[in-house]
N, C-alpha and C. Protein backbone atom coordinates (compact mmCIF):
# COMPACT_ATOMS: atom_id res chain seq x y z
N UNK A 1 0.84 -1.17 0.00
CA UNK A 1 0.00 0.00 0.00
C UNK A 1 0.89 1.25 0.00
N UNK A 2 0.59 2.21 -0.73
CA UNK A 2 1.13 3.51 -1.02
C UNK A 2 0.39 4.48 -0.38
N UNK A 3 0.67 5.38 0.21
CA UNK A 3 0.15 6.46 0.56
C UNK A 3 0.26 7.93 -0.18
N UNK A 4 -1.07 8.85 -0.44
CA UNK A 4 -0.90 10.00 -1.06
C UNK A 4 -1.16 11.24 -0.11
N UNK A 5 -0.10 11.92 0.22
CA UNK A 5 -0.41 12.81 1.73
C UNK A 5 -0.86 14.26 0.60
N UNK A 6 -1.99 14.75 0.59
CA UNK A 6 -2.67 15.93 -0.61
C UNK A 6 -2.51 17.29 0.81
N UNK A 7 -1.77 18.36 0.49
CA UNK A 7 -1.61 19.90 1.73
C UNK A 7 -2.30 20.45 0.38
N UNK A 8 -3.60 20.90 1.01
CA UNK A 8 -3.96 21.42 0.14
C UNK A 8 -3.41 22.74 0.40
N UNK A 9 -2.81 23.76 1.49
CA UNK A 9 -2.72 25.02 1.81
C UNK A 9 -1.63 25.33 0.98
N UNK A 10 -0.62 24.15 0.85
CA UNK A 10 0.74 24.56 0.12
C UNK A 10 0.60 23.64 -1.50
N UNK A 11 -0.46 23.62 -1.70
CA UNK A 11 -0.86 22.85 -2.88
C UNK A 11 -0.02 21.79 -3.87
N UNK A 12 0.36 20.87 -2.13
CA UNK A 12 0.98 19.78 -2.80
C UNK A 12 0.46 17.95 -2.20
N UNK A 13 1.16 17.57 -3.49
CA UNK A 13 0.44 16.02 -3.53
C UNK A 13 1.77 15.11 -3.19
N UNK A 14 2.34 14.67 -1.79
CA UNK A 14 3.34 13.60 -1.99
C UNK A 14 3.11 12.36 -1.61
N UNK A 15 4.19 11.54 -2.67
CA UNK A 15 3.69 10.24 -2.68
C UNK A 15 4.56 9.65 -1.24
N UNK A 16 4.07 8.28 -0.80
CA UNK A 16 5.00 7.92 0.23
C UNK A 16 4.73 6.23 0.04
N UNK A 17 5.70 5.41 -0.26
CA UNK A 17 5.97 4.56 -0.45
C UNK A 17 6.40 3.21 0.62
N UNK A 18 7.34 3.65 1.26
CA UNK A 18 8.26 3.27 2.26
C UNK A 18 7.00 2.91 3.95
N UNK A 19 7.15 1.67 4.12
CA UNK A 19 6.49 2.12 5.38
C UNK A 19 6.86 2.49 6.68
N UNK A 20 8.21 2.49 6.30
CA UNK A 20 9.08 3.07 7.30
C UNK A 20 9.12 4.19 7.61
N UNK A 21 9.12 5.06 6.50
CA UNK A 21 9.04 6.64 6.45
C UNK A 21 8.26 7.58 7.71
N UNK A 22 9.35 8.23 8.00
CA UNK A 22 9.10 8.74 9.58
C UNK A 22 7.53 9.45 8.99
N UNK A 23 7.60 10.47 8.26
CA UNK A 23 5.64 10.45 7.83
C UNK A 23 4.96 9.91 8.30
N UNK A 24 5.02 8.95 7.67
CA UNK A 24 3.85 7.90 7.28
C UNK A 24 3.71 7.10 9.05
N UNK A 25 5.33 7.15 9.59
CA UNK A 25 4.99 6.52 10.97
C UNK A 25 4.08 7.47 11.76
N UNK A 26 3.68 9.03 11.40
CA UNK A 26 3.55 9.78 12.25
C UNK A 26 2.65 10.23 11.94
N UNK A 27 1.82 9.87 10.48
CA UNK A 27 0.50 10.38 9.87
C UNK A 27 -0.59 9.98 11.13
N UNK A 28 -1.40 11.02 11.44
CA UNK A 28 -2.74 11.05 12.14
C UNK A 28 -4.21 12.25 11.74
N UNK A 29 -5.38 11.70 12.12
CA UNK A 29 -6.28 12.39 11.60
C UNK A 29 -6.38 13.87 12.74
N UNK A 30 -6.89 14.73 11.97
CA UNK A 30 -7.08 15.54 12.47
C UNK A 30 -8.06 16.94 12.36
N UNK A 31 -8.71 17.65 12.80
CA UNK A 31 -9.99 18.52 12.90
C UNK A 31 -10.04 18.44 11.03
N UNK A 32 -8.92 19.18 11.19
CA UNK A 32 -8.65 19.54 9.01
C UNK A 32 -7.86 19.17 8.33
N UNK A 33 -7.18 17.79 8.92
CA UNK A 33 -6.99 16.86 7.56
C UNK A 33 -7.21 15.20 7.64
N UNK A 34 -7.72 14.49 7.15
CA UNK A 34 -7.79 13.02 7.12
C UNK A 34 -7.39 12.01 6.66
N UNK A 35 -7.61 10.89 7.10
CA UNK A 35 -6.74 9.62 6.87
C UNK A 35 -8.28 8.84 5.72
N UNK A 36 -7.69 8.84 4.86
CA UNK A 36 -8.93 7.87 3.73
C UNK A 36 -9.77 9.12 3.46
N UNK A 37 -9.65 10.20 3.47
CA UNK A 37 -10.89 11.20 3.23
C UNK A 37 -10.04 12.94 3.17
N UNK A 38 -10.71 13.54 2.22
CA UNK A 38 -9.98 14.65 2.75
C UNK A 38 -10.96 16.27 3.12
N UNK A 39 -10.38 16.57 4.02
CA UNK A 39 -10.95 17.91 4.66
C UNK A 39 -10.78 18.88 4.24
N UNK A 40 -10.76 20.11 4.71
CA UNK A 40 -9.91 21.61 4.70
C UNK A 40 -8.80 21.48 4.21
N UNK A 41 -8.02 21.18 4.52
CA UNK A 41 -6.65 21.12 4.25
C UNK A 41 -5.86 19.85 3.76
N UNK A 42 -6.64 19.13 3.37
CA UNK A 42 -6.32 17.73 2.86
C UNK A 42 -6.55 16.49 3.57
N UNK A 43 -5.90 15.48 3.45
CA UNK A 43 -5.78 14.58 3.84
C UNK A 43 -4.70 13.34 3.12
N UNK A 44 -4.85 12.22 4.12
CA UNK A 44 -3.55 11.06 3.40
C UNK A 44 -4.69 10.36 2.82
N UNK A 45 -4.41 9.64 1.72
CA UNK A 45 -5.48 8.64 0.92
C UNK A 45 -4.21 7.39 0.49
N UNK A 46 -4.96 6.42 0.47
CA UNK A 46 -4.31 5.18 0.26
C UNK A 46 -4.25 4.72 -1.12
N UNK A 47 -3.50 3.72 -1.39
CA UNK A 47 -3.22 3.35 -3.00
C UNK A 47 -3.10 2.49 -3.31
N UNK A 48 -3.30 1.22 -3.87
CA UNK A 48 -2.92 -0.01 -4.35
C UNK A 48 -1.38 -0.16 -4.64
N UNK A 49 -1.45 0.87 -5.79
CA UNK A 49 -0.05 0.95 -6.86
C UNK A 49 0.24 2.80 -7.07
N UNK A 50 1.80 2.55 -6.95
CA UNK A 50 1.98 4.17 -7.17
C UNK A 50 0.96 4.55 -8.78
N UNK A 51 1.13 3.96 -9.38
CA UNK A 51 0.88 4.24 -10.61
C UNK A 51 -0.73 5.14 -10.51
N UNK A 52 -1.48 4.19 -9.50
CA UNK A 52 -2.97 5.34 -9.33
C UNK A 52 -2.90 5.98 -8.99
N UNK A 53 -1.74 6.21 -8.01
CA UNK A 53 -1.88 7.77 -6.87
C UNK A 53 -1.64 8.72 -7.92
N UNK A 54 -0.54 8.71 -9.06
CA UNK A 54 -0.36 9.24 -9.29
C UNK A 54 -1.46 9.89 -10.39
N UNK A 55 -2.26 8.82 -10.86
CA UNK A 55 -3.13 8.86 -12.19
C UNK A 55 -4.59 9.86 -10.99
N UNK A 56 -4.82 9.57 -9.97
CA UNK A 56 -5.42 10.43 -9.01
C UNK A 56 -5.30 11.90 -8.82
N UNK A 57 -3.65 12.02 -8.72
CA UNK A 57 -3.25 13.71 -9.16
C UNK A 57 -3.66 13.95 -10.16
N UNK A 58 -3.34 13.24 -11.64
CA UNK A 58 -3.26 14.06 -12.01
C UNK A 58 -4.91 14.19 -13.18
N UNK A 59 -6.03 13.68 -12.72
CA UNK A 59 -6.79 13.44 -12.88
C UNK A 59 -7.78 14.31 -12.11
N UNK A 60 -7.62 14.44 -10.49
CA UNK A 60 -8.06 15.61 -9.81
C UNK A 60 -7.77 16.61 -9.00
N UNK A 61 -6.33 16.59 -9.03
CA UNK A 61 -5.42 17.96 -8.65
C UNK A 61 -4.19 18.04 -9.59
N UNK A 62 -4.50 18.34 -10.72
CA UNK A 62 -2.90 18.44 -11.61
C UNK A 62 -2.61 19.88 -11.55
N UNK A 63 -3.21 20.66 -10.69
CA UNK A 63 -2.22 22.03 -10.44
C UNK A 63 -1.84 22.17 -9.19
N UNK A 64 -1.70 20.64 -8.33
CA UNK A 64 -0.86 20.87 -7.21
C UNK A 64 0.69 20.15 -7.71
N UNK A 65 1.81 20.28 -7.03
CA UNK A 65 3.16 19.59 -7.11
C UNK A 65 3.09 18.28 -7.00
N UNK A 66 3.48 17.20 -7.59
CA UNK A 66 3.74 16.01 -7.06
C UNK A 66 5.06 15.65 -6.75
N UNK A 67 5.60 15.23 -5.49
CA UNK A 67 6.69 15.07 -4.94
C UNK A 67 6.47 13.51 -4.74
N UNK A 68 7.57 12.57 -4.98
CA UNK A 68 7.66 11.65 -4.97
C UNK A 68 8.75 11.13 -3.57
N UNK A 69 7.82 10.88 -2.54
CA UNK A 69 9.15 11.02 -1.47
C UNK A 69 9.73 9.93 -1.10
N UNK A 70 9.55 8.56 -1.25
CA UNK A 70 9.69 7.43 -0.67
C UNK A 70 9.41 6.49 -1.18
């Protein structure tokens, strides 16, 4: 499973791969952003294969950054 962490404030989309990745160890929900859903300010959404997360950007946010972190 891949993770897609979407900030919407700084209008970016990164991918996170690794499940090690201090992130991803430290991702939690919160008032305005969510885990499987996104809020105000985004949220992390899950992925099968990088290949959707990415087809996800750029399908319904292709004017945020995609950073590929992990």
């Amino acid at each position: 499973m891949v993770w897609l962490n979407v900030d919407r404030p700084t209008k970016k989309c990164t991918l996170h791969m690794n499940s090690s990745c201090t992130y991803l160890l430290k991702k939690s929900e919160t008032d305005n952003k969510g885990i499987g859903n996104l809020k105000r300010d985004g949220g992390w959404l899950s992925f099968t294969d990088p290949k959707l997360a990415k087809l996800y950007h750029q399908s319904n946010l292709p004017e945020y950054e995609f950073i590929d972190h992990c």
